[in-house]
Protein backbone atom coordinates (compact mmCIF):
# COMPACT_ATOMS: atom_id res chain seq x y z
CA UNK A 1 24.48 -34.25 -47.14
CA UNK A 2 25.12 -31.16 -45.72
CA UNK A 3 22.59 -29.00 -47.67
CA UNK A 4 19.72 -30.82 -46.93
CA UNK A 5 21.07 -31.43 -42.98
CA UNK A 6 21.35 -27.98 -42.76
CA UNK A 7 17.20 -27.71 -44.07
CA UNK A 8 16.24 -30.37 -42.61
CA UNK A 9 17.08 -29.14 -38.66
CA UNK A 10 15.81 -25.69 -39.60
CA UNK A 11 12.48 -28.13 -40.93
CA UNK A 12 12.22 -29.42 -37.14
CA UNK A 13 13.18 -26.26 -35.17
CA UNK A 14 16.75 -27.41 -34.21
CA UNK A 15 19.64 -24.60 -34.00
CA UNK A 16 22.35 -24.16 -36.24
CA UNK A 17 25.28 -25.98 -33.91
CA UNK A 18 27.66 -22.91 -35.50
CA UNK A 19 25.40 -20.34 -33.83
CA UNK A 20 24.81 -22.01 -30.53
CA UNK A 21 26.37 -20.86 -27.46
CA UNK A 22 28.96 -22.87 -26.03
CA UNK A 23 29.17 -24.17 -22.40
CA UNK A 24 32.14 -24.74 -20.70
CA UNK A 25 32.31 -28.76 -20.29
CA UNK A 26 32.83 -29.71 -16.62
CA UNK A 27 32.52 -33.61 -17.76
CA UNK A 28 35.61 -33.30 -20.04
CA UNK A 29 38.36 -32.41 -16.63
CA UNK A 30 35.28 -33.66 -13.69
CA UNK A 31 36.02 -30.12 -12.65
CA UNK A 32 38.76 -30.73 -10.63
CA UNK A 33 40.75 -28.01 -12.17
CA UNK A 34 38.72 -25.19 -9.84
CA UNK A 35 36.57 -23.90 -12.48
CA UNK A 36 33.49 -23.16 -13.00
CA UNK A 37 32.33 -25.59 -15.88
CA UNK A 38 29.10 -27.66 -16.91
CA UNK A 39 28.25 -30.99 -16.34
CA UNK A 40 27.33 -33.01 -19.63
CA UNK A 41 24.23 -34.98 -18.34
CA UNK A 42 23.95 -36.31 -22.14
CA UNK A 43 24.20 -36.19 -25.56
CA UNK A 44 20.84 -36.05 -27.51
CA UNK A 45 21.29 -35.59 -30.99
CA UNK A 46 23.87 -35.39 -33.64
CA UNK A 47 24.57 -33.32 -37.35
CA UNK A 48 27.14 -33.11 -40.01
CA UNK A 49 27.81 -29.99 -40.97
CA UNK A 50 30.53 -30.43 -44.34
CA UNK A 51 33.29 -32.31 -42.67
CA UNK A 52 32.78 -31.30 -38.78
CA UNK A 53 30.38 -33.84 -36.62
CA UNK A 54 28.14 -31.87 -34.06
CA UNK A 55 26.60 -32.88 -31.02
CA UNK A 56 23.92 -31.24 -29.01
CA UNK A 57 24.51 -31.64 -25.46
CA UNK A 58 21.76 -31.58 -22.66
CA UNK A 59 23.73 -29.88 -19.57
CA UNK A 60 23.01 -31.17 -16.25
CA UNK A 61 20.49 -28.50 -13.72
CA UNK A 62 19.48 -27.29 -17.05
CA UNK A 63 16.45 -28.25 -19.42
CA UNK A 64 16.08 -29.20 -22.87
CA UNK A 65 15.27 -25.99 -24.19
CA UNK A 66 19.13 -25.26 -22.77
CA UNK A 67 20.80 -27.26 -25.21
CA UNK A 68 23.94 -26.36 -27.09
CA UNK A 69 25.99 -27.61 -29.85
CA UNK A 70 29.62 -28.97 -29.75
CA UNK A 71 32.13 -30.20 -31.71
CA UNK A 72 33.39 -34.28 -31.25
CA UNK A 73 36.54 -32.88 -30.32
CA UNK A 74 35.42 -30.91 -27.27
CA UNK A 75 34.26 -34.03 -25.94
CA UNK A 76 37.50 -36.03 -25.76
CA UNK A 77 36.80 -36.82 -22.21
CA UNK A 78 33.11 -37.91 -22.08
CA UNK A 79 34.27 -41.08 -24.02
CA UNK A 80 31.34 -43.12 -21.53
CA UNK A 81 28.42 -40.55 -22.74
CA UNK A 82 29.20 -40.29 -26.43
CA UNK A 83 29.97 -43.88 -26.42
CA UNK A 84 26.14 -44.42 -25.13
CA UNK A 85 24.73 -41.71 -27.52
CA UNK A 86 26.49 -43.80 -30.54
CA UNK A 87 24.90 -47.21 -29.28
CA UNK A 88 21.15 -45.82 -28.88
CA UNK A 89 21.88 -43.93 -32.05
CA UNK A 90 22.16 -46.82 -34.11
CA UNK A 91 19.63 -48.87 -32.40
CA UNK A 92 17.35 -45.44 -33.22
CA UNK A 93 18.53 -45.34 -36.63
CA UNK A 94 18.04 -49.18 -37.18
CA UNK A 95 14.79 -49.32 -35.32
CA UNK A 96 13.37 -46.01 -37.89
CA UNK A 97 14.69 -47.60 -41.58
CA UNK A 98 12.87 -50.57 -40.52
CA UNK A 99 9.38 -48.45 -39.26
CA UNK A 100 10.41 -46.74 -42.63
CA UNK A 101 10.09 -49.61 -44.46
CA UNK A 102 6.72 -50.48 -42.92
CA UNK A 103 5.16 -47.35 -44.18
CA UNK A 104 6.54 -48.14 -47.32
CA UNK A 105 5.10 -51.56 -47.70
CA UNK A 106 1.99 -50.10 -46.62
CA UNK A 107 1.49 -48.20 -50.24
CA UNK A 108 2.36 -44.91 -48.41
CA UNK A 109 5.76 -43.74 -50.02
CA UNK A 110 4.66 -39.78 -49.41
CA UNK A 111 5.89 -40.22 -45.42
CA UNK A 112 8.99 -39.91 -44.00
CA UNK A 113 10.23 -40.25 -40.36
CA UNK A 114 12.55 -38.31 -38.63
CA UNK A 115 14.25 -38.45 -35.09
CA UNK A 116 16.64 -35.80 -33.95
CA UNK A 117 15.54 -35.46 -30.28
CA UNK A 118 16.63 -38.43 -28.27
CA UNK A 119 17.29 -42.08 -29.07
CA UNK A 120 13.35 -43.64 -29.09
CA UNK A 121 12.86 -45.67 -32.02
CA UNK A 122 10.28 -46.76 -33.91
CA UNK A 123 6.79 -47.21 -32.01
CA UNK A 124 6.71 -50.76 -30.21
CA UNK A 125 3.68 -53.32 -31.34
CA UNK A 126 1.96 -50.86 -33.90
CA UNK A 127 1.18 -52.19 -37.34
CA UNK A 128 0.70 -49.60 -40.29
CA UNK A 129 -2.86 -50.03 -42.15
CA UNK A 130 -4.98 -48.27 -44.76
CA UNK A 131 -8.34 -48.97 -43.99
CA UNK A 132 -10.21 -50.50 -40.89
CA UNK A 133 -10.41 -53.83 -39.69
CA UNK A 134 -13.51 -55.17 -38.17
CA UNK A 135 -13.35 -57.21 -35.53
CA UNK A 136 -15.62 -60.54 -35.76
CA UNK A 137 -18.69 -58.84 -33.87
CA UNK A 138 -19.30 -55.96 -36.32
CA UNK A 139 -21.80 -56.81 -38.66
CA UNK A 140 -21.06 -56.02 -42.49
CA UNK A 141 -23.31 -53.29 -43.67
CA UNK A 142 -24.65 -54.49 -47.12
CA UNK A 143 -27.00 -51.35 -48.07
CA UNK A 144 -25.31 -49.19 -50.57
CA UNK A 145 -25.23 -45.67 -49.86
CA UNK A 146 -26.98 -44.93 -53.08
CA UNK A 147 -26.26 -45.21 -56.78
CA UNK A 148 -26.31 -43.08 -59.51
CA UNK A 149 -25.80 -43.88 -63.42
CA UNK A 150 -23.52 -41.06 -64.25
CA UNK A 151 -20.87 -41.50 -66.72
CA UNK A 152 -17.65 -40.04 -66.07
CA UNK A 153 -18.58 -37.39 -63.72
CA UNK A 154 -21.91 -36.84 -62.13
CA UNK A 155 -23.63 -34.07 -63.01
CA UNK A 156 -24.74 -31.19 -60.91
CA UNK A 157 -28.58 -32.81 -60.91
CA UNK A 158 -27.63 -36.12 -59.91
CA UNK A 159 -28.70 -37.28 -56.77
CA UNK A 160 -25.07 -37.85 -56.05
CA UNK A 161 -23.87 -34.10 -55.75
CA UNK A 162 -27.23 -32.39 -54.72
CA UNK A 163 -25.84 -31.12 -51.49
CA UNK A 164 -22.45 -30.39 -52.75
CA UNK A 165 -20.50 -31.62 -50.36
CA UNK A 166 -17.19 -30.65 -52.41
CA UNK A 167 -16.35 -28.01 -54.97
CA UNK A 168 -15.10 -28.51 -58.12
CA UNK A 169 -11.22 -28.80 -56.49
CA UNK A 170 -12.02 -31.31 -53.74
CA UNK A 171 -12.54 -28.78 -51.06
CA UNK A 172 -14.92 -29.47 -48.26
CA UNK A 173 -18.49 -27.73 -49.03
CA UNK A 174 -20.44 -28.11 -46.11
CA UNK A 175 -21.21 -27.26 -42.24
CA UNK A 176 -19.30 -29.72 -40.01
CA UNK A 177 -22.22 -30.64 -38.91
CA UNK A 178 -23.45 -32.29 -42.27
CA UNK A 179 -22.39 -36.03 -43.01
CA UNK A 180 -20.33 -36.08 -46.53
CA UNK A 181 -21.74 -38.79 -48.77
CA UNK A 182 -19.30 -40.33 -51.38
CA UNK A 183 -20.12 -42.13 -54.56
CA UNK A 184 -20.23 -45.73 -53.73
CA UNK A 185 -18.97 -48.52 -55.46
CA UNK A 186 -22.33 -49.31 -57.65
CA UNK A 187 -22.08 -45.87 -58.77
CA UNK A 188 -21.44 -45.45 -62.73
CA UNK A 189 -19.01 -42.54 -62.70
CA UNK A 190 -15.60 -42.73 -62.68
CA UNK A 191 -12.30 -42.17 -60.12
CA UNK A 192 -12.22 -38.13 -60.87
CA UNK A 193 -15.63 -37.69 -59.73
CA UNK A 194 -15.97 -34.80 -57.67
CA UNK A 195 -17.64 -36.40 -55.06
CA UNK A 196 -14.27 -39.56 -54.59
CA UNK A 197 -11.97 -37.69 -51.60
CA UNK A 198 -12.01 -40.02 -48.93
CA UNK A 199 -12.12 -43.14 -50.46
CA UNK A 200 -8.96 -42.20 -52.70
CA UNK A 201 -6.84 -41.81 -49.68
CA UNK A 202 -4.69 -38.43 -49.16
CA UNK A 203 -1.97 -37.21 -51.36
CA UNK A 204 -0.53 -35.18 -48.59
CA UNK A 205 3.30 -35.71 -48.16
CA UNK A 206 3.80 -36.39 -44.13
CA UNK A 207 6.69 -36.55 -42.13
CA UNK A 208 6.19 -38.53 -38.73
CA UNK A 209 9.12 -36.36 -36.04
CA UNK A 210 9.75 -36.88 -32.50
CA UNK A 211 8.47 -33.95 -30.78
CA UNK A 212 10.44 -32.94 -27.25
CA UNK A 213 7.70 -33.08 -24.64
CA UNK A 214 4.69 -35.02 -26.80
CA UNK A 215 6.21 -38.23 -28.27
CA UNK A 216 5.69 -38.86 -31.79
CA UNK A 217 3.72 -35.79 -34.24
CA UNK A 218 3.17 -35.09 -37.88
CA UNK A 219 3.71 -32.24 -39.89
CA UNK A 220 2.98 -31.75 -43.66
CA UNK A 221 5.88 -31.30 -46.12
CA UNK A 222 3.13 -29.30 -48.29
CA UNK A 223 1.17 -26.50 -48.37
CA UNK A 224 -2.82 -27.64 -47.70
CA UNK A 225 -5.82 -25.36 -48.40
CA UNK A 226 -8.39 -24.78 -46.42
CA UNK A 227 -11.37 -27.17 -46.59
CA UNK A 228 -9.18 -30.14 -48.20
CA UNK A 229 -9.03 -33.54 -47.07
CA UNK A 230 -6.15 -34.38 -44.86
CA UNK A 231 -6.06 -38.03 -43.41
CA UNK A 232 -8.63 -40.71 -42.63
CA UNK A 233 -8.92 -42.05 -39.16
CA UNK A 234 -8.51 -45.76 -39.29
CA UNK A 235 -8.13 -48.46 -36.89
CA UNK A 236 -10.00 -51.58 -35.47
CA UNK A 237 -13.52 -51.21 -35.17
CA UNK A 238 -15.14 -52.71 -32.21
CA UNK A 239 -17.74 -52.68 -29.83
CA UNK A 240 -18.96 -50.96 -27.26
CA UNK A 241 -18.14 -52.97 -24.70
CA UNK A 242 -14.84 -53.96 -26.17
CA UNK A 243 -13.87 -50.60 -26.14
CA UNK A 244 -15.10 -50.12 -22.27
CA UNK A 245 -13.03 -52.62 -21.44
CA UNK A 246 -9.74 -51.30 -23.21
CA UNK A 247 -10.78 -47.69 -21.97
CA UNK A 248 -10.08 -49.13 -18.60
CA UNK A 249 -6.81 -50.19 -19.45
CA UNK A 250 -5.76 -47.25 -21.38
CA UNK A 251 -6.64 -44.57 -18.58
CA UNK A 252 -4.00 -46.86 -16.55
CA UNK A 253 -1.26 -45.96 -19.24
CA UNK A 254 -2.54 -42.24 -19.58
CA UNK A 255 -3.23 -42.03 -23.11
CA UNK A 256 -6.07 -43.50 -26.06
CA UNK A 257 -6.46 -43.73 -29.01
CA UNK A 258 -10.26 -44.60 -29.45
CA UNK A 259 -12.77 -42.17 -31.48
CA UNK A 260 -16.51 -43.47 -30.58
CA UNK A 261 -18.66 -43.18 -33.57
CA UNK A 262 -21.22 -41.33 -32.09
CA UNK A 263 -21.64 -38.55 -34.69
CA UNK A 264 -24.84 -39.63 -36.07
CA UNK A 265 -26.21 -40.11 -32.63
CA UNK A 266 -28.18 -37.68 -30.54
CA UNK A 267 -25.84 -35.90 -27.84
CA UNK A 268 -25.70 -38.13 -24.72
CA UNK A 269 -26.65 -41.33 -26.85
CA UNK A 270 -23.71 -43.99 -26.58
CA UNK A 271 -22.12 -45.13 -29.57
CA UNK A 272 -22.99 -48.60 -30.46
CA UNK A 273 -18.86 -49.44 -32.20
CA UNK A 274 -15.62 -47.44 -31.73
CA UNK A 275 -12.71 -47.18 -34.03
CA UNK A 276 -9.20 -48.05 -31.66
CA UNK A 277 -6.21 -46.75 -33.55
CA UNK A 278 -4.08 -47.63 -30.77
CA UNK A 279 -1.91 -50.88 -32.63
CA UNK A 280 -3.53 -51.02 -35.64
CA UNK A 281 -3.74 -47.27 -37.33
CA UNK A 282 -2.41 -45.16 -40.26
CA UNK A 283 -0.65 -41.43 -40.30
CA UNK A 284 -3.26 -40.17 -38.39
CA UNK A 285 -2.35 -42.04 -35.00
CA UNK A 286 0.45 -39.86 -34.54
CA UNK A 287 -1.57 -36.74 -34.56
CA UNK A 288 -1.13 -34.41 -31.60
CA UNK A 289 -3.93 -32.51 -29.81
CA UNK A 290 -4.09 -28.49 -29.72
CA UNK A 291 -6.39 -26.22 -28.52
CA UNK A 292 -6.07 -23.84 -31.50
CA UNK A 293 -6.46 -27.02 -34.10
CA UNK A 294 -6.01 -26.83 -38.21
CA UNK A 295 -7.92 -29.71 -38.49
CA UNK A 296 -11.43 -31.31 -37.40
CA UNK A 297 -12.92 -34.35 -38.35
CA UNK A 298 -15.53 -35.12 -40.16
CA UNK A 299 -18.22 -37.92 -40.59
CA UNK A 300 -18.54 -39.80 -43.71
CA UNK A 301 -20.06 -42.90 -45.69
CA UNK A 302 -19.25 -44.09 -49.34
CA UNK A 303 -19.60 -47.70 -49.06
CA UNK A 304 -23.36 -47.35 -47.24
CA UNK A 305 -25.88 -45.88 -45.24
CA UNK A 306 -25.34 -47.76 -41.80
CA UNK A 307 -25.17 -44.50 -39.06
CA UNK A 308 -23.22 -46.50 -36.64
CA UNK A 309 -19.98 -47.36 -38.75
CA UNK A 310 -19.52 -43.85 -40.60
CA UNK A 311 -15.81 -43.36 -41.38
CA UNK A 312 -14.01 -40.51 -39.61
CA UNK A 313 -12.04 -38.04 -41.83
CA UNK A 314 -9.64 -35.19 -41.13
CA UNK A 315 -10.14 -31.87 -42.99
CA UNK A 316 -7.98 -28.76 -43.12
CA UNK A 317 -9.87 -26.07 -41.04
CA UNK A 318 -7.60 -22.99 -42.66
CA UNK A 319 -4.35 -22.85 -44.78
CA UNK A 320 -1.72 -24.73 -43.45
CA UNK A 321 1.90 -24.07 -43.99
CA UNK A 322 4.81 -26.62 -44.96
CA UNK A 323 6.41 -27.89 -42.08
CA UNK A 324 3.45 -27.33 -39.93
CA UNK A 325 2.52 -29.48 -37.17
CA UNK A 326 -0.67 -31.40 -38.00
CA UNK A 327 -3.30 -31.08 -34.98
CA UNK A 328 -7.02 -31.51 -33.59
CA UNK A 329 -8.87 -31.13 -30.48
CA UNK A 330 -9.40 -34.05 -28.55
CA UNK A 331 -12.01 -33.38 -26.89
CA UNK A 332 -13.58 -30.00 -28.15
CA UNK A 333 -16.65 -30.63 -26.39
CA UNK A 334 -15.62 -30.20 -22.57
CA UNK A 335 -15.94 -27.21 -20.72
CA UNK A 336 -14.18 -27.06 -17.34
CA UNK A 337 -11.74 -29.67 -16.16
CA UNK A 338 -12.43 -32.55 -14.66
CA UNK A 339 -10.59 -35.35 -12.32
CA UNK A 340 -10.43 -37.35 -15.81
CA UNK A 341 -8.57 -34.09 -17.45
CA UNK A 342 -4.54 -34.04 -18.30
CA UNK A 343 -2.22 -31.52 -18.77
CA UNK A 344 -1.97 -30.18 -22.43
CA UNK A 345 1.40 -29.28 -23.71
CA UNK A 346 0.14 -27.87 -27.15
CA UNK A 347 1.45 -24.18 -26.56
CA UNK A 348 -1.08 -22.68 -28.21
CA UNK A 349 -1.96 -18.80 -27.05
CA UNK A 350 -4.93 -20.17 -26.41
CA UNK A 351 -4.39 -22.98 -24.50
CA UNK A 352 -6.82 -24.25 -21.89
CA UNK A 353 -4.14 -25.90 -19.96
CA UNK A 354 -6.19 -29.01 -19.67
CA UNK A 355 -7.48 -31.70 -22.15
């Protein structure tokens, strides 16, 4: 195990505990001795490094980014805190195998989760899907996209790959602008068509981490061209109204997870349905907002030709690097800030300060 700790904290920017700085422990004597020693406010992670047990200690008057590793034995005294670290720890660790477990049943063995920050768990009332759910007021679209009677492949004068929306390795072809169209499922060729991304899901190997000051994010455990398909955006597709109405409640709670799918609209048209990832979503709900993005989204059909319930696809907007975080722009669109606008956290050097 201690190999692949040792990795894995490098993996999610964590010191080495046998390089960190020590603080004198005020908490072990409750400075009564005279000197000038650190209060342990509390413990917030934990690593075993060959046989010696680590614990990173959050000092009270100081901030996260303060943090420093010591040993179980240097904290003989603070029996109360390490007691309470232990407790949520196991809850934590509990409360993760089982959201493990979820993603697992959910045919999506290339994620893994990871907490080392504090003792959250597992997101509360959030159900892992692949695909969307419509709610009953959605009509079915029933028009196929289009067909073609390629076999195998289709060739590069079927109707199919005209526009080429991909290349030859699955790579993104096309202005952002321009919808992607997918062989549907009346088309003759086969699954390696060039023109089957979306609909055969991502191969990208996640891992869902705590982050310290934006809840849950996602980085790739892979490298990821330019141009390639990342994640699709799923959720429950509703209304308009419908999501008005849970708009309303989610500006109360300061955060939302609904994408209006507007893109085929003129700008300022309203989008007739919405797709609300907010507890019912894949991967791609955990995805954190940056002002310098490596991803966009994309709009595309496969299934048909209905403009108001296109799907809604991530794509890789440059190279990205194992073990980087996985972002977008929420809301690339706005210029100044508003009353509506919150503080972003993404660090970027170009960071607007505002989404």
């Amino acid at each position: 195990m201690s190999k692949n700790s040792a990795r894995f904290r490098k993996t999610l920017g964590l010191k080495d505990p046998r390089a960190a700085k020590r603080r004198r422990l005020s908490a072990l004597s409750n400075g009564n001795d005279g000197t000038d020693k650190n209060e342990v406010e509390a413990i917030v992670a934990d690593a075993l490094l060959g046989d010696v047990h680590f614990f990173e200690v959050k000092w009270k008057g100081y901030s996260l980014s303060d943090t420093t590793w010591t040993t179980k034995n240097d904290l003989k005294n603070c029996e109360r805190i390490l007691n309470e670290y232990m407790r949520r720890r196991k809850k934590n660790t509990a409360d993760l195998s089982a959201f493990y477990l979820l993603l697992q049943d959910a045919r999506t063995n290339i994620i893994t989760v990871a907490n080392t920050v504090d003792a959250v768990g597992s997101p509360e009332n959030f159900t892992y899907i692949d695909e969307n759910i419509l709610s009953e007021q959605i009509p079915r679209p029933c028009t196929p996209l289009f067909t073609c009677a390629c076999k195998d492949r289709c060739r590069s004068d079927c109707g199919c790959v005209r526009e080429q929306y991909y290349d030859n390795n699955g790579l993104v072809a096309v202005d952002p602008s321009v919808p992607l169209m997918e062989c549907g499922p009346l088309c003759a060729c086969g699954d390696d068509c060039v023109t089957r991304v979306v609909q055969k899901g991502s191969d990208v190997r996640f891992c869902i981490f705590r982050t310290r000051d934006k809840g849950w994010g996602v980085r790739t455990r892979q490298v990821i061209r330019r141009g390639a398909f990342v994640a699709e955006y799923v959720g429950e597709v509703i209304t308009f109204e419908e999501a008005e109405r849970r708009a309303i409640l989610d500006a109360e709670q300061g955060i939302t997870y609904i994408f209006d799918l507007d893109k085929s609209f003129p700008a300022g048209e309203v989008a007739d349905f919405s797709i609300d990832a907010k507890t019912h979503g894949n991967v791609s709900h955990f995805f954190n907002h940056s002002c310098d993005p490596n991803m966009e989204i994309r709009q595309v059909f496969v299934e048909h030709r209905d403009p108001r319930l296109h799907r809604l696809a991530f794509f890789a907007v440059r190279d990205i690097d194992p073990d980087d975080e996985l972002t977008f722009d929420y809301n690339p669109s706005r210029g100044s800030r508003s009353d509506s606008s919150t503080e972003c956290r993404c660090g970027a050097l170009n960071c607007r300060g505002y989404i």
